[in-house]
C-alpha atoms as a PDB file:
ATOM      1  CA  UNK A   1      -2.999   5.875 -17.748  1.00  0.00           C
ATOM      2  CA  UNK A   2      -2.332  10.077 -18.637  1.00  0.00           C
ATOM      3  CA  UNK A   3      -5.058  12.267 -19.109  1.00  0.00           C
ATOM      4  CA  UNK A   4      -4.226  13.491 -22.440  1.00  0.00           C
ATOM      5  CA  UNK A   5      -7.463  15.849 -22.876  1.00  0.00           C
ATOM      6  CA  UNK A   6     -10.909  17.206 -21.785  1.00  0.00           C
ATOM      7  CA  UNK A   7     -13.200  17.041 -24.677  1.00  0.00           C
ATOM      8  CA  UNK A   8     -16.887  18.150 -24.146  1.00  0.00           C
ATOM      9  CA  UNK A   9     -17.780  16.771 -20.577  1.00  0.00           C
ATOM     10  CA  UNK A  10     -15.542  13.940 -20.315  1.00  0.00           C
ATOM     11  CA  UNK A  11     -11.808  13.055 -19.626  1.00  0.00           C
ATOM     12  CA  UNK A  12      -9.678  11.070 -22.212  1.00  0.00           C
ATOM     13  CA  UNK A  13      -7.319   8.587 -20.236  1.00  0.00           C
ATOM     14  CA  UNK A  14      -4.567   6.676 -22.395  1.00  0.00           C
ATOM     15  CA  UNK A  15      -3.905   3.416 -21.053  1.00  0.00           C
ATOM     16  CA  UNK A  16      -2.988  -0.122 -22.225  1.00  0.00           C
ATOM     17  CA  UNK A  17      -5.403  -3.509 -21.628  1.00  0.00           C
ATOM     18  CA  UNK A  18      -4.006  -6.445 -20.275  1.00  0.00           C
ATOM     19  CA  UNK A  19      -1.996  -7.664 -23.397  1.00  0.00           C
ATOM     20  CA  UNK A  20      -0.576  -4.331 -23.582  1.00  0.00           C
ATOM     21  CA  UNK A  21      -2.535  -2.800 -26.730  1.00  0.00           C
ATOM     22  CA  UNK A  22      -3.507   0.769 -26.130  1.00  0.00           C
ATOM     23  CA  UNK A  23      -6.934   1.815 -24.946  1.00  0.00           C
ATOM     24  CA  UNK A  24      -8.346   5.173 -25.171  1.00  0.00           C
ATOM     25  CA  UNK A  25     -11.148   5.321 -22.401  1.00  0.00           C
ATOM     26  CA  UNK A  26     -13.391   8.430 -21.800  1.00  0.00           C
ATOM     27  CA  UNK A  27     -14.994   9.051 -18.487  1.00  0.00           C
ATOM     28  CA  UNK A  28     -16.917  12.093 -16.743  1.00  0.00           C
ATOM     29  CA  UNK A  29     -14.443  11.590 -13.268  1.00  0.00           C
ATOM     30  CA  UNK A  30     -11.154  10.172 -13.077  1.00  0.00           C
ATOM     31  CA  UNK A  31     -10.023   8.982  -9.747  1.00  0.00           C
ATOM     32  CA  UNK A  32      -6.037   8.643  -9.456  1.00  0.00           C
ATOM     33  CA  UNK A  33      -4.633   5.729  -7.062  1.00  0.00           C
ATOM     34  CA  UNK A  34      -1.413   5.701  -8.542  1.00  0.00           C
ATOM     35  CA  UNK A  35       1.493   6.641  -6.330  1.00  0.00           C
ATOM     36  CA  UNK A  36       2.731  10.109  -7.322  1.00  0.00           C
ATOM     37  CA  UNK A  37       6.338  10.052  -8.721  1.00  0.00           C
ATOM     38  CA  UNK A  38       7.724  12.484  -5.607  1.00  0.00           C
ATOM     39  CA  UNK A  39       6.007  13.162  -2.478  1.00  0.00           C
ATOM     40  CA  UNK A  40       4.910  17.006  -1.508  1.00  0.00           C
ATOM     41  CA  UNK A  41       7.347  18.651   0.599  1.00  0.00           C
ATOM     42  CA  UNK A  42       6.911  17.905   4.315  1.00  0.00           C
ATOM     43  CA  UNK A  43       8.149  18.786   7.677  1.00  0.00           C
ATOM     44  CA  UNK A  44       8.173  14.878   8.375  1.00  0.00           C
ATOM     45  CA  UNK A  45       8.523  12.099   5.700  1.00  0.00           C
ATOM     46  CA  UNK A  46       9.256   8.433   6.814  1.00  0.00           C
ATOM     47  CA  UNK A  47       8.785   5.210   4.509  1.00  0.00           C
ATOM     48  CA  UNK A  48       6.768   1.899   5.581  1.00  0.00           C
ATOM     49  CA  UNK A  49       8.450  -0.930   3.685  1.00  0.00           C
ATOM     50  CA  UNK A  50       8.053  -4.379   4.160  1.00  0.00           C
ATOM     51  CA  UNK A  51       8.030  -7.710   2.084  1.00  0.00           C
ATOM     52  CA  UNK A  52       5.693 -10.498   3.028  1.00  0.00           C
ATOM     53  CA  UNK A  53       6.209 -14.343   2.394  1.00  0.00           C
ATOM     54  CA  UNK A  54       2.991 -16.992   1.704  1.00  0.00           C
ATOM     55  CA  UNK A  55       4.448 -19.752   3.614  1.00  0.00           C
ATOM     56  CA  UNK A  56       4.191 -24.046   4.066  1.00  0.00           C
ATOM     57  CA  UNK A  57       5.856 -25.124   7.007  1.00  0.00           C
ATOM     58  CA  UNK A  58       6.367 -29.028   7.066  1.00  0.00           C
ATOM     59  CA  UNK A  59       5.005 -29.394  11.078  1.00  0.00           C
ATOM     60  CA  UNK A  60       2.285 -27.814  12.567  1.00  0.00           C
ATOM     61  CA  UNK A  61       3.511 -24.153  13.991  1.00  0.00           C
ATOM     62  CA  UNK A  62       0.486 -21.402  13.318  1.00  0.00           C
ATOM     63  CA  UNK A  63      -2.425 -21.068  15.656  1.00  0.00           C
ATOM     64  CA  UNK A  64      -5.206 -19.973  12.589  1.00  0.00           C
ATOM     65  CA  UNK A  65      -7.546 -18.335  15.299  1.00  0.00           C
ATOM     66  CA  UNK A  66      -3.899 -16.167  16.613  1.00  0.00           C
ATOM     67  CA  UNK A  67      -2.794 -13.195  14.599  1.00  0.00           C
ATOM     68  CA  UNK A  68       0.449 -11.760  16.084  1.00  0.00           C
ATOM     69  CA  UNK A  69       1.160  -7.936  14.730  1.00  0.00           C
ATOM     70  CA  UNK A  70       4.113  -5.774  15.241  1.00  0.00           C
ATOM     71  CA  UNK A  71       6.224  -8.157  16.864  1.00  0.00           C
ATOM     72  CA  UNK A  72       9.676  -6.333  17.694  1.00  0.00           C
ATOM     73  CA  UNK A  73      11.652  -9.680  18.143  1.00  0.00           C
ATOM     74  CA  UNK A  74      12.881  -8.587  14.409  1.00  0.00           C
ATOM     75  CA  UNK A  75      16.598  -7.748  14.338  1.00  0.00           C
ATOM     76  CA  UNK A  76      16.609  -3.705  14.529  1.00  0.00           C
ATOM     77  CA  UNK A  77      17.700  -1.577  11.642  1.00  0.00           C
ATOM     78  CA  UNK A  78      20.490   0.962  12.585  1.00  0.00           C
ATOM     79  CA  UNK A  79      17.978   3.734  11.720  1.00  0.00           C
ATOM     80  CA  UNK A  80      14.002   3.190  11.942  1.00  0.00           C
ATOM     81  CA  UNK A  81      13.040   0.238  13.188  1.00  0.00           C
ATOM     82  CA  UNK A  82      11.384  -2.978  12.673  1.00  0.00           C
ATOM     83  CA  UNK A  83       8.619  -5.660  13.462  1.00  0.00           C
ATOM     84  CA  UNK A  84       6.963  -9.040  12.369  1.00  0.00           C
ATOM     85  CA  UNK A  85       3.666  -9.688  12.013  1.00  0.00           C
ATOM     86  CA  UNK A  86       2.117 -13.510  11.341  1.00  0.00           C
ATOM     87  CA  UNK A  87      -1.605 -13.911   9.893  1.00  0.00           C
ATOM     88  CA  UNK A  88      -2.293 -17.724  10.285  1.00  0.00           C
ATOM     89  CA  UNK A  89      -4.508 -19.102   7.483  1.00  0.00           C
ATOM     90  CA  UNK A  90      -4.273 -23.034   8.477  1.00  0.00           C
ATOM     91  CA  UNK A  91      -1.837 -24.940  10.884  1.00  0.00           C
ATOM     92  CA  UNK A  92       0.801 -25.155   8.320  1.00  0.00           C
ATOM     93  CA  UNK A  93      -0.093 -21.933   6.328  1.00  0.00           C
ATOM     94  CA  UNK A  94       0.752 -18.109   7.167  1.00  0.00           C
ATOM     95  CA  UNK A  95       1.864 -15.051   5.300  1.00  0.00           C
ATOM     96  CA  UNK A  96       4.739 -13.827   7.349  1.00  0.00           C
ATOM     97  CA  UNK A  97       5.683 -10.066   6.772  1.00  0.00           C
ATOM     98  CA  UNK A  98       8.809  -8.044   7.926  1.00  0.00           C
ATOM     99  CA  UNK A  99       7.926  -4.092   8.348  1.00  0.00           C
ATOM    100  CA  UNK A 100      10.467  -1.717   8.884  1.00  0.00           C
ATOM    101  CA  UNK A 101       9.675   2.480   9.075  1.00  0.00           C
ATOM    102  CA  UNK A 102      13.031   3.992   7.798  1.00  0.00           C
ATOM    103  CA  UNK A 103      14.208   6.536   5.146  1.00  0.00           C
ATOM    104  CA  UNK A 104      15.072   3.827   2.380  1.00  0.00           C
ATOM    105  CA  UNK A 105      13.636   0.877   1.140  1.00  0.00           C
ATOM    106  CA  UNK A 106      15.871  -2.540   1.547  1.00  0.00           C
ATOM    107  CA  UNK A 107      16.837  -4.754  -1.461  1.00  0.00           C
ATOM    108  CA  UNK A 108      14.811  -7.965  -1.694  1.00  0.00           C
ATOM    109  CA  UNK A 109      17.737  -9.578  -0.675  1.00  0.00           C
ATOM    110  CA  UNK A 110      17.487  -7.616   2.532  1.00  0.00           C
ATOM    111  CA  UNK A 111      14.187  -8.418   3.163  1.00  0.00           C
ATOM    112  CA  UNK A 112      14.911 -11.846   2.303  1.00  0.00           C
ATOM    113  CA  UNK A 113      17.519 -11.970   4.638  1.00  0.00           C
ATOM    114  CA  UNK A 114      15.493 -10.402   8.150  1.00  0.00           C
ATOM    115  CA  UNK A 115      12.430 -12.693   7.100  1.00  0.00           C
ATOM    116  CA  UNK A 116      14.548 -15.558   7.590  1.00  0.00           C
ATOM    117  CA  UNK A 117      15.851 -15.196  10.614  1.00  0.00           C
ATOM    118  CA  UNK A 118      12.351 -14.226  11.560  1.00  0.00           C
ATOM    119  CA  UNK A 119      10.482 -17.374  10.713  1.00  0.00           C
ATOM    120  CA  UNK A 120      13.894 -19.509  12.193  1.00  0.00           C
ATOM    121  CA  UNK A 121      15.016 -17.620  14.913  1.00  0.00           C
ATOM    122  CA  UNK A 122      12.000 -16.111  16.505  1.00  0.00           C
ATOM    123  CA  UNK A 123       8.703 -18.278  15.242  1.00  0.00           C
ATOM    124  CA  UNK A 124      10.893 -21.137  14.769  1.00  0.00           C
ATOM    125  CA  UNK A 125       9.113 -22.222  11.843  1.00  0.00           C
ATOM    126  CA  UNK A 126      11.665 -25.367  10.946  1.00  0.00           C
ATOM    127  CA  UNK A 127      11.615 -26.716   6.960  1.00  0.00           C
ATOM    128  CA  UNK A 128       9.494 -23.505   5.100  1.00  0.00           C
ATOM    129  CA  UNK A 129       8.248 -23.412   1.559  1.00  0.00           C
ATOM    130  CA  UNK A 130       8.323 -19.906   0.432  1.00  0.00           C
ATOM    131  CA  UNK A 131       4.593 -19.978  -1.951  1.00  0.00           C
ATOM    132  CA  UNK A 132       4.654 -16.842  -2.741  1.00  0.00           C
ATOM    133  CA  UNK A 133       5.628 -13.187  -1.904  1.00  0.00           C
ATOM    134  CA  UNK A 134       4.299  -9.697  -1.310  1.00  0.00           C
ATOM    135  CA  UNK A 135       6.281  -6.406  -1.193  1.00  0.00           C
ATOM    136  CA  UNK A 136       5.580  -2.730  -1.130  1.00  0.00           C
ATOM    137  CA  UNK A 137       5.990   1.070   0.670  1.00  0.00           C
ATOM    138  CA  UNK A 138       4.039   2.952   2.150  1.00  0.00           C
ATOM    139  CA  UNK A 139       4.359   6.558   2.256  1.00  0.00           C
ATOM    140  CA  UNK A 140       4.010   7.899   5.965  1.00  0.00           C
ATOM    141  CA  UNK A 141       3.870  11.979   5.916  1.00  0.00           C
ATOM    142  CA  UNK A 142       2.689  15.119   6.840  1.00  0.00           C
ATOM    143  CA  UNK A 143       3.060  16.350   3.536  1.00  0.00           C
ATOM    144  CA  UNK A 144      -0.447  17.565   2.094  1.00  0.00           C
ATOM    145  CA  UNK A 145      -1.746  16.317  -0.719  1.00  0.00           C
ATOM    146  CA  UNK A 146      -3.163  18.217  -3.815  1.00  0.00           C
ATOM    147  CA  UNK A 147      -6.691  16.277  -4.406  1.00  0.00           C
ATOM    148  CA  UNK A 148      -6.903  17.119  -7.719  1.00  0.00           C
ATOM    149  CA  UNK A 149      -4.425  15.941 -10.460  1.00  0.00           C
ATOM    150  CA  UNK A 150      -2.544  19.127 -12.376  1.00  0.00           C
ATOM    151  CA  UNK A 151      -4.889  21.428 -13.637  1.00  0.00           C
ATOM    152  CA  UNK A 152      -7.726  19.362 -15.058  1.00  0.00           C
ATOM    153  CA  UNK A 153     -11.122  19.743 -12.774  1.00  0.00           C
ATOM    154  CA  UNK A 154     -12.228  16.403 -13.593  1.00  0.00           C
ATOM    155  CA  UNK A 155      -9.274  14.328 -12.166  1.00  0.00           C
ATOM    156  CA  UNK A 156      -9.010  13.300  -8.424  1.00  0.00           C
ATOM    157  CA  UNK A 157      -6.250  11.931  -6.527  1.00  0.00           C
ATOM    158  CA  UNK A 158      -7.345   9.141  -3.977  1.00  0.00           C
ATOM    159  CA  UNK A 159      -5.783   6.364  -2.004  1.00  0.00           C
ATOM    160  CA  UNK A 160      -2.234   6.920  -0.315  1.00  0.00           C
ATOM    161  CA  UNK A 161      -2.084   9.735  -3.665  1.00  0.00           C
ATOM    162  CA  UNK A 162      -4.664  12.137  -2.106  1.00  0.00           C
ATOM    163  CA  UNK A 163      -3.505  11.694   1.406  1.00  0.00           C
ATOM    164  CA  UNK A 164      -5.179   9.041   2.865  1.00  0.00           C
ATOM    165  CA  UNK A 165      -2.474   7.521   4.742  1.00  0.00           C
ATOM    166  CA  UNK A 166      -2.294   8.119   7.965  1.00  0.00           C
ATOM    167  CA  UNK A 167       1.116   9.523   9.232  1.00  0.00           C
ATOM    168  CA  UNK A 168       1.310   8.133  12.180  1.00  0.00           C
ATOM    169  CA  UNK A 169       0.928   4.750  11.431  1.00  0.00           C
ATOM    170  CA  UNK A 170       0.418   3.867   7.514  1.00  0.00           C
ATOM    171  CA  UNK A 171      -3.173   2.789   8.086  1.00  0.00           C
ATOM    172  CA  UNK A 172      -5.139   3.680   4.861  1.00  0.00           C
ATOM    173  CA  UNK A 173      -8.438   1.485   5.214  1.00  0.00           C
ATOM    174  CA  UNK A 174     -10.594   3.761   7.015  1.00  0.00           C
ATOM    175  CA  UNK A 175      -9.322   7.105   5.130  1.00  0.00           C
ATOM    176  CA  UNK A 176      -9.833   5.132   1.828  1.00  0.00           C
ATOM    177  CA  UNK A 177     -13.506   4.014   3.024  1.00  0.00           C
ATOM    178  CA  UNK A 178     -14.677   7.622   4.323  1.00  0.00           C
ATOM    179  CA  UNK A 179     -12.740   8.951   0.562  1.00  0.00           C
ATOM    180  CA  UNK A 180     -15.239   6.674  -1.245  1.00  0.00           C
ATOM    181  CA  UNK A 181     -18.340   7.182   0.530  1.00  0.00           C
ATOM    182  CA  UNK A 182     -17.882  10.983   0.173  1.00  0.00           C
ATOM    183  CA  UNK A 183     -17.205  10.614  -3.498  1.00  0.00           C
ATOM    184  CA  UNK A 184     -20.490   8.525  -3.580  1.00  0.00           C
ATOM    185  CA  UNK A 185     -22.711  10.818  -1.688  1.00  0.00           C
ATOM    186  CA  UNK A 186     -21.232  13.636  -4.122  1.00  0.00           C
ATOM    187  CA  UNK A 187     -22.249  11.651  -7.279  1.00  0.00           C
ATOM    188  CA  UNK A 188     -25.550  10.427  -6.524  1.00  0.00           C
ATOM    189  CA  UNK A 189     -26.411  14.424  -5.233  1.00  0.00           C
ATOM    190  CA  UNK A 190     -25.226  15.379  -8.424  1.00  0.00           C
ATOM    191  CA  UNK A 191     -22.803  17.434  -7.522  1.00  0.00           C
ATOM    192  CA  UNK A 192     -18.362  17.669  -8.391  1.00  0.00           C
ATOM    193  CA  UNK A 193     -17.309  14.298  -6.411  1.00  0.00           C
ATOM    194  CA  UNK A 194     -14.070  16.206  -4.943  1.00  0.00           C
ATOM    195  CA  UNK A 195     -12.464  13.412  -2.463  1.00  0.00           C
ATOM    196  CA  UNK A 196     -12.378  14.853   1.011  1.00  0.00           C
ATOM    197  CA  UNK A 197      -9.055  16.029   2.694  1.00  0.00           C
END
């Protein structure tokens, strides 16, 4: 949702439930996950995209106890480049994910495309049932990030929005968990819960 006020102590966020109705919700903090619009100028600015299929394959081809990440038998991009990585949950089941680090997302049709010659050509996966699918981008900067939002002192960015990604590689787990425990600590002392840098 917006922040569309600071009554008293608290922040009014507009936002809409589930079905869509509007909900006006009041908080004391605000922590902002959502991707900003434009990312902060930057010396460096690269994109981690990727789409992910939830696959059944009709004969036995996973290892579950083998998890194979950044494999670089992907057909290469002409700028970036590209991997595959396979996490095994059963003999038969696996979510199979194509990564590339480039300027530009690809078209699902793209992604489509590499991810099948991926499971056929490389893990040789046979007959596939596509179950479901998973797609996103990742910002991957050096770009600093303002950790609060506009000019309200109540509102934090968090997540890949306050910088938690890390350039280098797109990892945001740890960042994310050191964010939140700092927050924490801040809250229970009492005191403004500004996210770390």
């Amino acid at each position: 949702g917006a922040v569309t006020g600071l009554p008293d102590a608290t922040v009014r966020v507009a936002a809409t439930d589930a079905a869509g109705a509007p909900v006006d919700l009041r908080a004391r903090w605000v922590f902002d996950s959502r991707p900003p619009d434009r990312l902060p100028a930057a010396r460096t600015r690269l994109l981690q995209h990727f789409r992910g299929w939830f696959v059944r394959t009709e004969r036995p081809v996973f290892e579950p106890d083998t998890v194979d990440l950044m494999d670089f038998r992907t057909a290469q991009p002409a700028r970036g480049l590209s991997f595959g990585y396979v996490l095994p949950t059963g003999r038969h089941t696996a979510l199979v994910e194509y990564t590339e680090f480039g300027p530009e997302p690809l078209t699902t049709e793209a992604y489509d495309r590499a991810l099948a010659d991926y499971a056929g050509r490389v893990l040789r996966t046979g007959a596939t049932e596509v179950l479901s699918a998973e797609q996103g981008v990742i910002p991957m900067t050096d770009a600093v990030f303002d950790r609060r939002a506009g000019s309200c002192d109540r509102v934090f960015r968090i997540g890949v929005a306050g910088g938690a990604t890390r350039a280098s590689t797109g990892y945001t787990f740890a960042a994310v968990q050191r964010q939140s425990e700092a927050v924490a600590r801040a809250v229970r002392a009492g005191r403004p819960p500004v996210p770390p840098a």
